[in-house]
N, C-alpha and C. Protein backbone atom coordinates (compact mmCIF):
# COMPACT_ATOMS: atom_id res chain seq x y z
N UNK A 1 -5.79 5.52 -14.09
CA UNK A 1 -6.05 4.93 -12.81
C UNK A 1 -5.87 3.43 -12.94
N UNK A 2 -5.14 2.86 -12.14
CA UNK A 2 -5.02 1.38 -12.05
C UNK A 2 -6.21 0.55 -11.15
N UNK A 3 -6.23 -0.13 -11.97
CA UNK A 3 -7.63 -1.19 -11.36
C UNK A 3 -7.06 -2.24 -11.72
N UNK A 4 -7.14 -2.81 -10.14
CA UNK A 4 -6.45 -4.54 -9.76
C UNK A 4 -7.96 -5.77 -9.91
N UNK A 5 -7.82 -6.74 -10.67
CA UNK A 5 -9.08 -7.55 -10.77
C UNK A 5 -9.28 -8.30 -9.53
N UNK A 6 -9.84 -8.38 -8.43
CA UNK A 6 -9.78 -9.20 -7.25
C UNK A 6 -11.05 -9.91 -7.03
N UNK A 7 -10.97 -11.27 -7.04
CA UNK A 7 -12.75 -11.36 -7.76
C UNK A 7 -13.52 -11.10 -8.52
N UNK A 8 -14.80 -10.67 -8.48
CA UNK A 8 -15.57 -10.13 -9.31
C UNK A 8 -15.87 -8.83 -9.36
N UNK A 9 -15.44 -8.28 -8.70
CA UNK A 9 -15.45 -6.59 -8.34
C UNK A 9 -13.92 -6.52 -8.24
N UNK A 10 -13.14 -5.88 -9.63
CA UNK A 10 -11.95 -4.47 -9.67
C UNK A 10 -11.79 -3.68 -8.64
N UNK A 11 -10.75 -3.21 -8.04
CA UNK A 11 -10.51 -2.22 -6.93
C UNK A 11 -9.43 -1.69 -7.48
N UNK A 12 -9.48 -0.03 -6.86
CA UNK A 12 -8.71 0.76 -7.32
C UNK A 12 -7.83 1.10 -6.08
N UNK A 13 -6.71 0.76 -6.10
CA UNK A 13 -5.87 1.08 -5.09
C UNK A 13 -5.54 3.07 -5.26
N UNK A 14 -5.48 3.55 -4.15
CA UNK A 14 -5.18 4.72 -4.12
C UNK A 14 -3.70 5.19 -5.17
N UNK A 15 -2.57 4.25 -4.54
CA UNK A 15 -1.09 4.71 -5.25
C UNK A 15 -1.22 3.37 -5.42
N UNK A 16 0.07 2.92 -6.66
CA UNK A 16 0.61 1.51 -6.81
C UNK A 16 1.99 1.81 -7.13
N UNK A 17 2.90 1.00 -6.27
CA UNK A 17 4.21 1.51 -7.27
C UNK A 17 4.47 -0.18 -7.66
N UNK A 18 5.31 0.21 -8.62
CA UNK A 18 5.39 -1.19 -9.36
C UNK A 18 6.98 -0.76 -9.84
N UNK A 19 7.68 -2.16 -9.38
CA UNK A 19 9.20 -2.52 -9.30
C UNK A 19 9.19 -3.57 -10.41
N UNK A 20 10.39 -3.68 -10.78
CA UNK A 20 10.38 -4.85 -12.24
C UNK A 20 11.20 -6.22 -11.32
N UNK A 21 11.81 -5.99 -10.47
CA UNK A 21 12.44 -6.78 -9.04
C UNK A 21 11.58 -7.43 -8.33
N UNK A 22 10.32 -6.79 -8.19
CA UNK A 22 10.25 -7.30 -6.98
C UNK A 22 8.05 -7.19 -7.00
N UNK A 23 7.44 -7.45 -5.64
CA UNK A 23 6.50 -6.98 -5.69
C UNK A 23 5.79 -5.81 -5.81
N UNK A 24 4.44 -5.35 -6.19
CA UNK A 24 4.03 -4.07 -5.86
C UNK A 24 4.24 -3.33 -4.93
N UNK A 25 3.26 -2.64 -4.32
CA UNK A 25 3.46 -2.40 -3.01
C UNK A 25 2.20 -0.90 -3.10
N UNK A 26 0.66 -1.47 -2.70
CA UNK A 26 -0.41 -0.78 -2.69
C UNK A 26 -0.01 0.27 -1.52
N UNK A 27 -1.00 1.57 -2.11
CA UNK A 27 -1.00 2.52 -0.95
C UNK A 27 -2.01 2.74 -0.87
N UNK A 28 -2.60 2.92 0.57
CA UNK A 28 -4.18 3.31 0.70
C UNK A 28 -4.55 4.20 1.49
N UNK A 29 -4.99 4.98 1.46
CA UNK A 29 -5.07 6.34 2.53
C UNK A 29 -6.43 5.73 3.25
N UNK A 30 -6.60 6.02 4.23
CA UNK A 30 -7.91 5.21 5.24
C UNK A 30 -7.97 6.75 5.45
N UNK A 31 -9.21 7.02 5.10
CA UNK A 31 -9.39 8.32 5.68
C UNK A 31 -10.58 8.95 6.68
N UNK A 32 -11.36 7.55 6.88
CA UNK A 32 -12.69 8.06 7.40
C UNK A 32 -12.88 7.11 8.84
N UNK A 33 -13.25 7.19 10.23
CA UNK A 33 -13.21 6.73 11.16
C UNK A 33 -14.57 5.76 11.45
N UNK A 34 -15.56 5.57 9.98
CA UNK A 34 -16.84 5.50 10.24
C UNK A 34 -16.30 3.65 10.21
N UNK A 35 -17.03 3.30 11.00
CA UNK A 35 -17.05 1.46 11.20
C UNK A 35 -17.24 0.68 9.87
N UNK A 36 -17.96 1.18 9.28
CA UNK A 36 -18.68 -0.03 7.82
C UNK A 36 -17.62 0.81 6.67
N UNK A 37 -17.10 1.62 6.89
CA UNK A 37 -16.14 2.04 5.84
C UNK A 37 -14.83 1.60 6.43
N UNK A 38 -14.07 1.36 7.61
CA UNK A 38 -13.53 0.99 7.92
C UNK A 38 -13.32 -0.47 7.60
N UNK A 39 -14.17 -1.59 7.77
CA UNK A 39 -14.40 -2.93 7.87
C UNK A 39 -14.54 -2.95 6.01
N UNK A 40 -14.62 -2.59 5.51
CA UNK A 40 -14.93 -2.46 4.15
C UNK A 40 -13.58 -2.21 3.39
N UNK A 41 -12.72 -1.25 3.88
CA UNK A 41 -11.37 -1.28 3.66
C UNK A 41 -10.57 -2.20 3.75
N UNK A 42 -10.64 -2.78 5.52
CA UNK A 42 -9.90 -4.44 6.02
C UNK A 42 -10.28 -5.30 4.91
N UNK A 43 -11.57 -5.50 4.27
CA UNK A 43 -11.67 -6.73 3.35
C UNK A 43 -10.91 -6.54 2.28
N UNK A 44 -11.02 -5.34 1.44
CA UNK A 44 -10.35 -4.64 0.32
C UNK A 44 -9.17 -4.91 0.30
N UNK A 45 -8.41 -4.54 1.64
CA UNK A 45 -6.69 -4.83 1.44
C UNK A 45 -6.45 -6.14 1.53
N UNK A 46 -7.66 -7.15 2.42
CA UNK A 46 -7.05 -8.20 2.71
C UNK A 46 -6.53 -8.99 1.23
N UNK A 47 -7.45 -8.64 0.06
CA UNK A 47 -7.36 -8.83 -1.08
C UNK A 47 -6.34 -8.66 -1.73
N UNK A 48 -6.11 -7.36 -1.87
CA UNK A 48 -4.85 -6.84 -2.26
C UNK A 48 -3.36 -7.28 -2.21
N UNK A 49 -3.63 -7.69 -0.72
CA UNK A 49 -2.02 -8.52 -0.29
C UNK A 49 -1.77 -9.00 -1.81
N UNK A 50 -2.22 -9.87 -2.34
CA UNK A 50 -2.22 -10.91 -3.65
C UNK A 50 -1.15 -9.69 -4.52
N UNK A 51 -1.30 -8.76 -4.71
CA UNK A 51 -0.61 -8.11 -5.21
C UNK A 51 0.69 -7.29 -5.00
N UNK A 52 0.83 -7.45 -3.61
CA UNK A 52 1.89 -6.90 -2.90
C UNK A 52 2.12 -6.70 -1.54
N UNK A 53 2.77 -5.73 -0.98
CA UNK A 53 2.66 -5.34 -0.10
C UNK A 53 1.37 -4.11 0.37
N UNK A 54 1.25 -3.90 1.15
CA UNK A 54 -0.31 -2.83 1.27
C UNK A 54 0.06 -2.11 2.11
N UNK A 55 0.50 -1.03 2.37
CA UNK A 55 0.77 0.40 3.25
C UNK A 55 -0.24 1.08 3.20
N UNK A 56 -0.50 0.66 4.83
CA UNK A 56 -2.04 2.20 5.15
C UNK A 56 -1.18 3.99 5.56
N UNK A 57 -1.89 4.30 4.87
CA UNK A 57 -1.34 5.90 5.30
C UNK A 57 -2.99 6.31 6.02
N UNK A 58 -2.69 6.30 7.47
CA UNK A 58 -4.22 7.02 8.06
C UNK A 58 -3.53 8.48 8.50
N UNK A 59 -4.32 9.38 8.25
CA UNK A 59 -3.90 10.83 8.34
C UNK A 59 -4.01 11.61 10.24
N UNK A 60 -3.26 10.92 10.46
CA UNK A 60 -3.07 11.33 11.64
C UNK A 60 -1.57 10.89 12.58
N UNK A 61 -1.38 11.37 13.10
CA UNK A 61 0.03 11.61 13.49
C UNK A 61 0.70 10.50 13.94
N UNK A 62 -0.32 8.96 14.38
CA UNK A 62 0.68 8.03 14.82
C UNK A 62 0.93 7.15 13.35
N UNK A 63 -0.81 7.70 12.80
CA UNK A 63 -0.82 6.55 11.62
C UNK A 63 0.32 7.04 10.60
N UNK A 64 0.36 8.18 10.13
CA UNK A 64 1.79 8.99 9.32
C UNK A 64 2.78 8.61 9.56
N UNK A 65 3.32 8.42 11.05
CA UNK A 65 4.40 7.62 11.59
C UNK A 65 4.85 6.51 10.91
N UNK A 66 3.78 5.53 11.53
CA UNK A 66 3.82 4.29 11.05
C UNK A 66 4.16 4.13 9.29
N UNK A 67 2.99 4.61 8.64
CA UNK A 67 3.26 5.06 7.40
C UNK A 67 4.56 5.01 6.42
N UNK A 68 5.13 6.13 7.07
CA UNK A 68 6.54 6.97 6.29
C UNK A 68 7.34 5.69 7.02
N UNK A 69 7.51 4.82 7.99
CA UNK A 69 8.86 3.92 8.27
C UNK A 69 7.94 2.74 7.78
N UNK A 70 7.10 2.22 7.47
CA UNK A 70 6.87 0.98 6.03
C UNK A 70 7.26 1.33 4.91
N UNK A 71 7.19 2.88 4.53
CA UNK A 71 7.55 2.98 2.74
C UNK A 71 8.94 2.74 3.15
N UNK A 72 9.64 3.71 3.81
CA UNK A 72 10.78 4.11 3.61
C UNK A 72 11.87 2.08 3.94
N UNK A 73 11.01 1.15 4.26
CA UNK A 73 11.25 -0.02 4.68
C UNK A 73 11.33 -0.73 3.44
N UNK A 74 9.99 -0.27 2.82
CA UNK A 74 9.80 -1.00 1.34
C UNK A 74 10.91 -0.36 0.13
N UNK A 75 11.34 0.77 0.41
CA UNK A 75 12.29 1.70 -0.75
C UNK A 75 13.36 1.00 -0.81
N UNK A 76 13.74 0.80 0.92
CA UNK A 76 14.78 0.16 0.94
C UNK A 76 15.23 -1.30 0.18
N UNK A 77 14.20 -1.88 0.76
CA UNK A 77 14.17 -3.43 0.02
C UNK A 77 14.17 -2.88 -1.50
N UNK A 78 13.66 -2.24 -2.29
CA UNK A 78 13.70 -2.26 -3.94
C UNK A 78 14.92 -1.86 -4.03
N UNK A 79 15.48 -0.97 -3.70
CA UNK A 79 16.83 -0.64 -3.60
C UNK A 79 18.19 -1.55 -3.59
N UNK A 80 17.52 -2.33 -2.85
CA UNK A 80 18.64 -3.17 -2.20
C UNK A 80 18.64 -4.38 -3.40
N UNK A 81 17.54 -5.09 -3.77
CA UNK A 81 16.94 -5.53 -5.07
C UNK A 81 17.28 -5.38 -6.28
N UNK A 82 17.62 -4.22 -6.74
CA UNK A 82 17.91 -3.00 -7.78
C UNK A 82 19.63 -2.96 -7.70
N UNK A 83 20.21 -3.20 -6.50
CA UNK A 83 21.44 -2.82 -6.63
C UNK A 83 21.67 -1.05 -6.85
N UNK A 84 20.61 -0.33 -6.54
CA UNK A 84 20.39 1.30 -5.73
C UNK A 84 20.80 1.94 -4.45
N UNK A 85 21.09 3.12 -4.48
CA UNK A 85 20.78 3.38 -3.38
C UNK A 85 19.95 4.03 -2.75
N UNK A 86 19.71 3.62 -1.91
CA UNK A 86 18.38 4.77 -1.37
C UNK A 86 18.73 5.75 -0.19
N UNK A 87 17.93 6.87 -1.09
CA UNK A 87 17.59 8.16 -0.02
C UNK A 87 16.54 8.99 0.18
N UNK A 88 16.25 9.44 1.36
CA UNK A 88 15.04 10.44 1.49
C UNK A 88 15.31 11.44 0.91
């Protein structure tokens, strides 16, 4: 499990992919609708940025949307980076 040092409290990003090109690029599944877990997440990623890019995957049909066209945004850029090509 990867643990990012952000302050004084480590956080464990859900996924990390890591490019030798370019930045990270955190994944975080938001999975719970409750307010103080919510607001608790916003601080978490705001952190994170420092490390990359931060893609929320919320499990529901607009958030999945959104989701799958940031990765598939970010693949592209490593790709393109890489001198790759990319495909789904």
């Amino acid at each position: 499990m990867t643990c990012l040092e952000i302050g004084q409290d480590p956080v464990r990003p859900d996924f990390l992919i890591s490019h030798i090109l370019g930045p990270d690029i955190v994944i975080e599944t938001v999975g719970y609708e409750d307010v103080v877990y919510r607001k608790r997440k916003e601080a978490t990623h705001s952190q994170m940025v420092r490390y990359g890019q931060v893609l929320k995957h919320e499990p529901n049909t607009q958030g999945t949307l959104l989701f799958k066209s940031q990765l598939h945004r970010a693949q592209f850029i490593l790709a393109i980076r890489g001198g790759g090509s990319h495909q789904d």
